[in-house]
PDB file of N, CA and C in Angstrom:
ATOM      1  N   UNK A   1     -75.182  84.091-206.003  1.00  0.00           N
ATOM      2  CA  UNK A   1     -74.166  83.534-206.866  1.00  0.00           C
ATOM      3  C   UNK A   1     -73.604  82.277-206.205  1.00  0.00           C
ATOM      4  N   UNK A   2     -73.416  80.957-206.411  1.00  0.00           N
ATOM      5  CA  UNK A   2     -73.105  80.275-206.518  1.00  0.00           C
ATOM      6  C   UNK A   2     -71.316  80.090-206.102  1.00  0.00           C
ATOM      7  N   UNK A   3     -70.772  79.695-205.108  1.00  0.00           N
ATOM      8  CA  UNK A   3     -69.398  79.056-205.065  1.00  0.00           C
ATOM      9  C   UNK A   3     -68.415  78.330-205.803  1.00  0.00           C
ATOM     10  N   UNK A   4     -67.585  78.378-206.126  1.00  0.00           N
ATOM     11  CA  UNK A   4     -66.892  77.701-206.969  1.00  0.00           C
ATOM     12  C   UNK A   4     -66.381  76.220-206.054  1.00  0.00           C
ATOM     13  N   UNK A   5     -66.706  75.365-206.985  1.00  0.00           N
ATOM     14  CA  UNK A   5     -65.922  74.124-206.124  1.00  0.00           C
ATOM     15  C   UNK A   5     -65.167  74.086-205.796  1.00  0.00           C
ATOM     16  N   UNK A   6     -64.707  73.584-204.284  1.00  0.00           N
ATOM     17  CA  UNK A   6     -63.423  73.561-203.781  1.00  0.00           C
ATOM     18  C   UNK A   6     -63.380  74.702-202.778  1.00  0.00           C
ATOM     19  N   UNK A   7     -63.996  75.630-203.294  1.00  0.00           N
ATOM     20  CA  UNK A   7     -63.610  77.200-202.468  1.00  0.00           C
ATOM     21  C   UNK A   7     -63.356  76.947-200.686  1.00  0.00           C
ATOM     22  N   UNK A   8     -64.594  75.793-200.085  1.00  0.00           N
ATOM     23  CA  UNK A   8     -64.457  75.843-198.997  1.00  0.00           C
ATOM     24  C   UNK A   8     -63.561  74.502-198.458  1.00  0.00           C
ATOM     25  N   UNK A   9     -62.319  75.256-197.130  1.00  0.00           N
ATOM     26  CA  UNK A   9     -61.390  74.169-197.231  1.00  0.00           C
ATOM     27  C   UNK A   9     -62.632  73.051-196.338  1.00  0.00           C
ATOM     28  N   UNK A  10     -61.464  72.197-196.731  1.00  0.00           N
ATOM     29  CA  UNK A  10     -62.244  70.706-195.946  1.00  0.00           C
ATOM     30  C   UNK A  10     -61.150  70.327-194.406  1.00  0.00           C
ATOM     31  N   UNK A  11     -61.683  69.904-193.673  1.00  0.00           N
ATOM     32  CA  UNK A  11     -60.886  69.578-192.831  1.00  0.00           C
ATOM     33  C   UNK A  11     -60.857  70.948-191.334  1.00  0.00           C
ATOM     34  N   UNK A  12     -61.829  71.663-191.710  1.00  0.00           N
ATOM     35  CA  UNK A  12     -61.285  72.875-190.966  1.00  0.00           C
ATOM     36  C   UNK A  12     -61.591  72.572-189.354  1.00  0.00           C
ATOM     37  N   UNK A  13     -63.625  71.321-189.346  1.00  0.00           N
ATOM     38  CA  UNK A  13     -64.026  71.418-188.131  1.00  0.00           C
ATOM     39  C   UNK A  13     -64.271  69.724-187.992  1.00  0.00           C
ATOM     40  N   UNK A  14     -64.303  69.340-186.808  1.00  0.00           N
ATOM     41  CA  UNK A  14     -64.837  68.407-187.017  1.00  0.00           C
ATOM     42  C   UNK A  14     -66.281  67.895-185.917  1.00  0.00           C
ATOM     43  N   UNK A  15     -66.827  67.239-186.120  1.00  0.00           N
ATOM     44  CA  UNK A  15     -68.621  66.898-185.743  1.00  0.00           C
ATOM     45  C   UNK A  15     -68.522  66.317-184.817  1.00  0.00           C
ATOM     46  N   UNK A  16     -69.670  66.657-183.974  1.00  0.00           N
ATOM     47  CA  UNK A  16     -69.609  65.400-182.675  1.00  0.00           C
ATOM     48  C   UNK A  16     -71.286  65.456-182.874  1.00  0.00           C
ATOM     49  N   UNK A  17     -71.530  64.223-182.152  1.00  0.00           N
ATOM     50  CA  UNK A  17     -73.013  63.801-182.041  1.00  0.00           C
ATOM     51  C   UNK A  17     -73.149  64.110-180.727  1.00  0.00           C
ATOM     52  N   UNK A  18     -73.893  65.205-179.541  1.00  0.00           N
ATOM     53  CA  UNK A  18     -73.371  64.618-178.533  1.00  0.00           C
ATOM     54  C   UNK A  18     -74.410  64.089-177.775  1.00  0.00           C
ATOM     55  N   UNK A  19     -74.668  63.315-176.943  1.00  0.00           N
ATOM     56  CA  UNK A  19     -75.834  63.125-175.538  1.00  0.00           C
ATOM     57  C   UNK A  19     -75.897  63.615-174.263  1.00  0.00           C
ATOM     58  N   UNK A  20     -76.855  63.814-174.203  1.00  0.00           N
ATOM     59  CA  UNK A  20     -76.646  65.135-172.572  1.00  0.00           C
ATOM     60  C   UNK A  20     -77.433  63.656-171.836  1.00  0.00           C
ATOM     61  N   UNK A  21     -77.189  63.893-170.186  1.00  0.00           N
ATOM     62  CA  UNK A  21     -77.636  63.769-169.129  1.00  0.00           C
ATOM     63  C   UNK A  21     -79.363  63.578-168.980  1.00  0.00           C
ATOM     64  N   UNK A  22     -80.159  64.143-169.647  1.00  0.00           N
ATOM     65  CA  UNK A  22     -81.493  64.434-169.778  1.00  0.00           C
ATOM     66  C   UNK A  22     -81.532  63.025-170.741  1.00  0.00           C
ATOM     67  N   UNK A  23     -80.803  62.523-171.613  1.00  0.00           N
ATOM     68  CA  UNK A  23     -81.379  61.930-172.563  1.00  0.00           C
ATOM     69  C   UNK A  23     -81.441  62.503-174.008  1.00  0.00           C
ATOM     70  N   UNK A  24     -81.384  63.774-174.194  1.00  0.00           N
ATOM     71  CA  UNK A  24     -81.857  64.541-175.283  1.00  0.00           C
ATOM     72  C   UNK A  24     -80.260  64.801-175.958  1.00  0.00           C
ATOM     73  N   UNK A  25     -80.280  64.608-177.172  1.00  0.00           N
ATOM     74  CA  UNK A  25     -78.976  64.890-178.226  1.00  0.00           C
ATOM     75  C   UNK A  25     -79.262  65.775-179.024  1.00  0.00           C
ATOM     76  N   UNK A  26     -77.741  66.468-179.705  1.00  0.00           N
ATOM     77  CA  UNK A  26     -77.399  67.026-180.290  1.00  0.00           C
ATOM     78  C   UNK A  26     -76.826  66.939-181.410  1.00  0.00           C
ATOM     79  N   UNK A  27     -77.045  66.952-182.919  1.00  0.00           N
ATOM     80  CA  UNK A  27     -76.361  66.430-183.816  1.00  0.00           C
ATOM     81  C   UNK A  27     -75.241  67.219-184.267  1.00  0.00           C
ATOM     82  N   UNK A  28     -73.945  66.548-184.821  1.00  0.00           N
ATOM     83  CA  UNK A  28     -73.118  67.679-185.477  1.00  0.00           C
ATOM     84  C   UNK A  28     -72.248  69.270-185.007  1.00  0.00           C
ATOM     85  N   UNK A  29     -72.073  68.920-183.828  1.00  0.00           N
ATOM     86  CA  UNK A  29     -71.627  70.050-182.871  1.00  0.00           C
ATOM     87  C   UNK A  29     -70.547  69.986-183.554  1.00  0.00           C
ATOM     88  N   UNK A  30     -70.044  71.555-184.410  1.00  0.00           N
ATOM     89  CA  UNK A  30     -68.656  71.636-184.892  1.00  0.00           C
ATOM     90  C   UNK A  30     -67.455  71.930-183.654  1.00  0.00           C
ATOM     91  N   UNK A  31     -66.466  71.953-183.949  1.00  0.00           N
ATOM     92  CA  UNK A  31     -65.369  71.955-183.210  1.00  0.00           C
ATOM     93  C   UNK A  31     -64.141  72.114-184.168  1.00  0.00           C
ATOM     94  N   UNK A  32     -63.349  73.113-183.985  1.00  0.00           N
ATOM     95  CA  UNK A  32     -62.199  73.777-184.773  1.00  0.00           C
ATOM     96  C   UNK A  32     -61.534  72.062-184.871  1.00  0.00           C
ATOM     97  N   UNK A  33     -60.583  71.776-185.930  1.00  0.00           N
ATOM     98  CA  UNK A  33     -60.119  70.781-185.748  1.00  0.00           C
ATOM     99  C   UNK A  33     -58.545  70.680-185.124  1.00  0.00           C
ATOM    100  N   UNK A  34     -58.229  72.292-185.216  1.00  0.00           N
ATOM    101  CA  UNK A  34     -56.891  72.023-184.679  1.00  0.00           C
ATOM    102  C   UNK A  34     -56.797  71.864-182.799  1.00  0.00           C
ATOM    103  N   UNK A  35     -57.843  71.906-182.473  1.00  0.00           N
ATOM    104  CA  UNK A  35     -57.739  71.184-180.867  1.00  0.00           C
ATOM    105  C   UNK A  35     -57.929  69.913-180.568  1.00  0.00           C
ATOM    106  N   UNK A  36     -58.425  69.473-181.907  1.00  0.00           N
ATOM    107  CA  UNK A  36     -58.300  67.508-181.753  1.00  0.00           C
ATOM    108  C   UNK A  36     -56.871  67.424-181.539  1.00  0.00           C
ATOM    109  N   UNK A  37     -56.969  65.899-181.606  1.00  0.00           N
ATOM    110  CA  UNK A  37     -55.326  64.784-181.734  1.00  0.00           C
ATOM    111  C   UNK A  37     -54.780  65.021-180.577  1.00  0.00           C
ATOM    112  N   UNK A  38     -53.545  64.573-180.991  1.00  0.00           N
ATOM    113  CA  UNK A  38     -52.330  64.551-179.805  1.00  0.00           C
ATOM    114  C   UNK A  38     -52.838  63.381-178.725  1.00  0.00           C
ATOM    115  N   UNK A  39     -52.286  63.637-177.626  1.00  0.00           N
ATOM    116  CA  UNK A  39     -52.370  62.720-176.413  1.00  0.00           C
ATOM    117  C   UNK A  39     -54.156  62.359-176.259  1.00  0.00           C
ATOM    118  N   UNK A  40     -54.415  63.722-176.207  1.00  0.00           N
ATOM    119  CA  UNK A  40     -55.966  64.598-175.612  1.00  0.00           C
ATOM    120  C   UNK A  40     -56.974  63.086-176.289  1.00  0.00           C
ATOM    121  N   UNK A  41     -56.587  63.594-177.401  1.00  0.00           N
ATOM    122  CA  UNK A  41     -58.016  62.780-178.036  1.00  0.00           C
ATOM    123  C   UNK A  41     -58.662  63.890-178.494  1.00  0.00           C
ATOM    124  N   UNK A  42     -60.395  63.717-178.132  1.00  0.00           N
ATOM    125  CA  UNK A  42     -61.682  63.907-178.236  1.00  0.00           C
ATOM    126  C   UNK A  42     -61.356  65.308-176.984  1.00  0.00           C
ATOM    127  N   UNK A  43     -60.936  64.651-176.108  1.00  0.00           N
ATOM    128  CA  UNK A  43     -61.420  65.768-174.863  1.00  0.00           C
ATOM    129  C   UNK A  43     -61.623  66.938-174.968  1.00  0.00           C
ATOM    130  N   UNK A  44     -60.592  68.049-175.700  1.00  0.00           N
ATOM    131  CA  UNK A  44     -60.798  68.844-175.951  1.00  0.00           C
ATOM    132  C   UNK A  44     -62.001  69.505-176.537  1.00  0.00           C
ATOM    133  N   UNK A  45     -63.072  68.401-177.065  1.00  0.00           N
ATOM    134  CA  UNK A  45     -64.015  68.791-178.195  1.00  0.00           C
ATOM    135  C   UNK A  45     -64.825  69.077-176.981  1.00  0.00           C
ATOM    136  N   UNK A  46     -64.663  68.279-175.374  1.00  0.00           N
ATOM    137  CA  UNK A  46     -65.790  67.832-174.457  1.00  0.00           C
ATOM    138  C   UNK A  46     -65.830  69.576-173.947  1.00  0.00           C
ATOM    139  N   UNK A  47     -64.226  70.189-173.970  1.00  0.00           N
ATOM    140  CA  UNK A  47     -64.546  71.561-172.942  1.00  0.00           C
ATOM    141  C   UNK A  47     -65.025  72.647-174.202  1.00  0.00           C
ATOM    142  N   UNK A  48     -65.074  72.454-174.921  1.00  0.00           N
ATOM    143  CA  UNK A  48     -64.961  73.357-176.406  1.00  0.00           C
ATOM    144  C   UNK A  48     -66.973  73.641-176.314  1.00  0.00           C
ATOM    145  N   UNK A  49     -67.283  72.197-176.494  1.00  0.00           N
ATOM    146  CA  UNK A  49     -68.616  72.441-176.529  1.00  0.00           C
ATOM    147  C   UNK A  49     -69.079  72.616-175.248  1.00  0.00           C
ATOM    148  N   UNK A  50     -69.146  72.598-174.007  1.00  0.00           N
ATOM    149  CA  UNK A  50     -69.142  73.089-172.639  1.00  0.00           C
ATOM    150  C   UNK A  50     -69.444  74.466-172.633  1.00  0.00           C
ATOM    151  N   UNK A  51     -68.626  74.842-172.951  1.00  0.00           N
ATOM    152  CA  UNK A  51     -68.320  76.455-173.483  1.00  0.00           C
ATOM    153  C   UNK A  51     -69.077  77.190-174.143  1.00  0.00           C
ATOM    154  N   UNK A  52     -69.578  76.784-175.483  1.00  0.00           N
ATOM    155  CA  UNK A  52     -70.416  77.261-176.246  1.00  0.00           C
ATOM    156  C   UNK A  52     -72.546  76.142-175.646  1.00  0.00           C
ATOM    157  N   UNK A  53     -72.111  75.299-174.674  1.00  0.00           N
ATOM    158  CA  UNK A  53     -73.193  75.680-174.171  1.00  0.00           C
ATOM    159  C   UNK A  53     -73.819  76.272-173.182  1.00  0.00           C
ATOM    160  N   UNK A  54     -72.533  76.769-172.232  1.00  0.00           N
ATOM    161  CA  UNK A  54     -72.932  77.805-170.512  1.00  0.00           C
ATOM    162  C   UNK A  54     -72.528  79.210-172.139  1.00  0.00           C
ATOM    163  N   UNK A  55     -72.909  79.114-173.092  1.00  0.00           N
ATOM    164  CA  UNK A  55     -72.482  80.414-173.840  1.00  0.00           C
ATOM    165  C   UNK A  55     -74.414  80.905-174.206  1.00  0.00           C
ATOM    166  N   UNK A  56     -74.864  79.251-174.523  1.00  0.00           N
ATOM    167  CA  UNK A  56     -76.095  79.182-175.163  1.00  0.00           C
ATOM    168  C   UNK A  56     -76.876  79.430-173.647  1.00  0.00           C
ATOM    169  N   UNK A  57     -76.538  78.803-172.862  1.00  0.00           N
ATOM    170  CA  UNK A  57     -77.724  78.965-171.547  1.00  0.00           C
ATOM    171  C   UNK A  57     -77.941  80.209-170.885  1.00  0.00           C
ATOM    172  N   UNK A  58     -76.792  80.583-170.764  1.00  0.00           N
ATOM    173  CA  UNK A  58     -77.114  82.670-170.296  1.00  0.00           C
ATOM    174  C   UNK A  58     -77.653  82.893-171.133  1.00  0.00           C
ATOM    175  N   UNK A  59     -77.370  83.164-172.573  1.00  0.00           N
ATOM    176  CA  UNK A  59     -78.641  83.853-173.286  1.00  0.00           C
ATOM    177  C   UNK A  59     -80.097  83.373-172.976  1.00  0.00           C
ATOM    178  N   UNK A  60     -80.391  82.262-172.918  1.00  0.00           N
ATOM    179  CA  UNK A  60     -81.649  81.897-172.939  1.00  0.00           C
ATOM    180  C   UNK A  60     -82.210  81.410-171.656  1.00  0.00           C
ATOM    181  N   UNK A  61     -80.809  81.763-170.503  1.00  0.00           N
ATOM    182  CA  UNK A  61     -81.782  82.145-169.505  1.00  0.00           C
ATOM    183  C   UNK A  61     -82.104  80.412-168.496  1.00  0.00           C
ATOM    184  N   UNK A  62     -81.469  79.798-169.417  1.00  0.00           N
ATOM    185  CA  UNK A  62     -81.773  78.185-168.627  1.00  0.00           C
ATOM    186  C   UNK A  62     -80.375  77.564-168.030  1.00  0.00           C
ATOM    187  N   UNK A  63     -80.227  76.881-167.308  1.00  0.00           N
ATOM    188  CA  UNK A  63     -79.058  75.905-167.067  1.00  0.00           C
ATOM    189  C   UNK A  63     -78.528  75.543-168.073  1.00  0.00           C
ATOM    190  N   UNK A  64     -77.380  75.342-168.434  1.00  0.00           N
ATOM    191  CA  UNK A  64     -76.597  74.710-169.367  1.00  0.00           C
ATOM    192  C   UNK A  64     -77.054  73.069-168.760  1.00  0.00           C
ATOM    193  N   UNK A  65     -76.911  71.920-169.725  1.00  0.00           N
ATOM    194  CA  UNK A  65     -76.959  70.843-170.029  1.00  0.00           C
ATOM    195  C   UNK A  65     -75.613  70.099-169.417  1.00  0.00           C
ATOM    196  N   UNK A  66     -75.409  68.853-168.725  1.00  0.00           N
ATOM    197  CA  UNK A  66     -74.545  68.304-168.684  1.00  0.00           C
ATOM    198  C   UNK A  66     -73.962  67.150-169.745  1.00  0.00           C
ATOM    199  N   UNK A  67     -72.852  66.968-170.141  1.00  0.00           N
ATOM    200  CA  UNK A  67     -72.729  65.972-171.141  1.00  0.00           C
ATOM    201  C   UNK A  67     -72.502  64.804-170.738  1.00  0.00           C
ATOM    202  N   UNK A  68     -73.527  63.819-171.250  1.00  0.00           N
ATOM    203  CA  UNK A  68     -73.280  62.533-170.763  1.00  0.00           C
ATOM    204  C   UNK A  68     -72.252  62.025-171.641  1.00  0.00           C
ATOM    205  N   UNK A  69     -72.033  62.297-173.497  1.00  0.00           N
ATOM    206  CA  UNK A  69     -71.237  61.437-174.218  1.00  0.00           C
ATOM    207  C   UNK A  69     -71.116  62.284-175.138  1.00  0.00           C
ATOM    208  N   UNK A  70     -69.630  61.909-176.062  1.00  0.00           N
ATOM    209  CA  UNK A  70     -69.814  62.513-177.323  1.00  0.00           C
ATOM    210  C   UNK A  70     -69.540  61.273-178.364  1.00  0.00           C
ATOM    211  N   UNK A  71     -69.689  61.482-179.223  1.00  0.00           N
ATOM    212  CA  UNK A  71     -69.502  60.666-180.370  1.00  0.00           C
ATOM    213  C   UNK A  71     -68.865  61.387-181.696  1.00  0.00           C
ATOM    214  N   UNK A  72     -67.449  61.381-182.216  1.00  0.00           N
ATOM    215  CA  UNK A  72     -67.677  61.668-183.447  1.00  0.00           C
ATOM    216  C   UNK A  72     -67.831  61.005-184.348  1.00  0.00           C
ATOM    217  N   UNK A  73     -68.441  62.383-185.539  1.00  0.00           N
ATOM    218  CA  UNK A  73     -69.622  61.856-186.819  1.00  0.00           C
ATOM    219  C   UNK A  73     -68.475  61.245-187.377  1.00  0.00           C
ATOM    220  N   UNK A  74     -68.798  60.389-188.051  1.00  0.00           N
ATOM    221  CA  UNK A  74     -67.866  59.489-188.693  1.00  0.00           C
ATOM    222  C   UNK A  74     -66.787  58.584-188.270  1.00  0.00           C
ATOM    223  N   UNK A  75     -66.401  58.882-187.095  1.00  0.00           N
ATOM    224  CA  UNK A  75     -65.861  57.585-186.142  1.00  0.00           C
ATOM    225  C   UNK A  75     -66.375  56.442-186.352  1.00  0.00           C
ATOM    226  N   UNK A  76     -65.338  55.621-186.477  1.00  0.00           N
ATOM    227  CA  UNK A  76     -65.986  54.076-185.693  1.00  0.00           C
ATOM    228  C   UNK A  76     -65.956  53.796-184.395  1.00  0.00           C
ATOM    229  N   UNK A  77     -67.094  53.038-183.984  1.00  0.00           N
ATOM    230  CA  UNK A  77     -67.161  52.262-182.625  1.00  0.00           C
ATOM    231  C   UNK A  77     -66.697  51.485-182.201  1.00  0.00           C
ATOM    232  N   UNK A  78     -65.696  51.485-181.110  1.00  0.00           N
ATOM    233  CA  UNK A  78     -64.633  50.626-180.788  1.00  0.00           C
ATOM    234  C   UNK A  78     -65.460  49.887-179.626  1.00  0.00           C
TER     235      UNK A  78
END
């Protein structure tokens, strides 16, 4: 069955593009949006996804990735 428009709020997460250390990226890494803003910025998005990747690397057994950059989706480039 099909959703009704609107049903899902907007605004809930917001995207990062990010680049690891290796060279190799990641598109669209969500991130709750209420840990953006304020003083912080972005930063928060940097330990958020950190997290959910030493979350991804125990399971699978490899090193977690270091982050070279993030980018968010829809930002402009200053």
């Amino acid at each position: 069955m099909a959703k009704k428009p609107g049903s899902n709020p907007k605004g809930e997460f917001a995207f990062f593009n990010v680049t690891y250390e290796d060279g190799s990226q990641r598109s669209n890494r969500r991130v709750p949006a209420e840990l953006l803003g304020g003083l912080d910025g972005d930063e928060p998005a940097r330990g958020f996804i950190m997290e959910q990747d030493r979350d991804i690397a125990e399971k699978s057994g490899r090193p977690p990735l270091q982050i070279k950059s993030l980018e968010g989706v829809g930002a402009k480039n200053k």
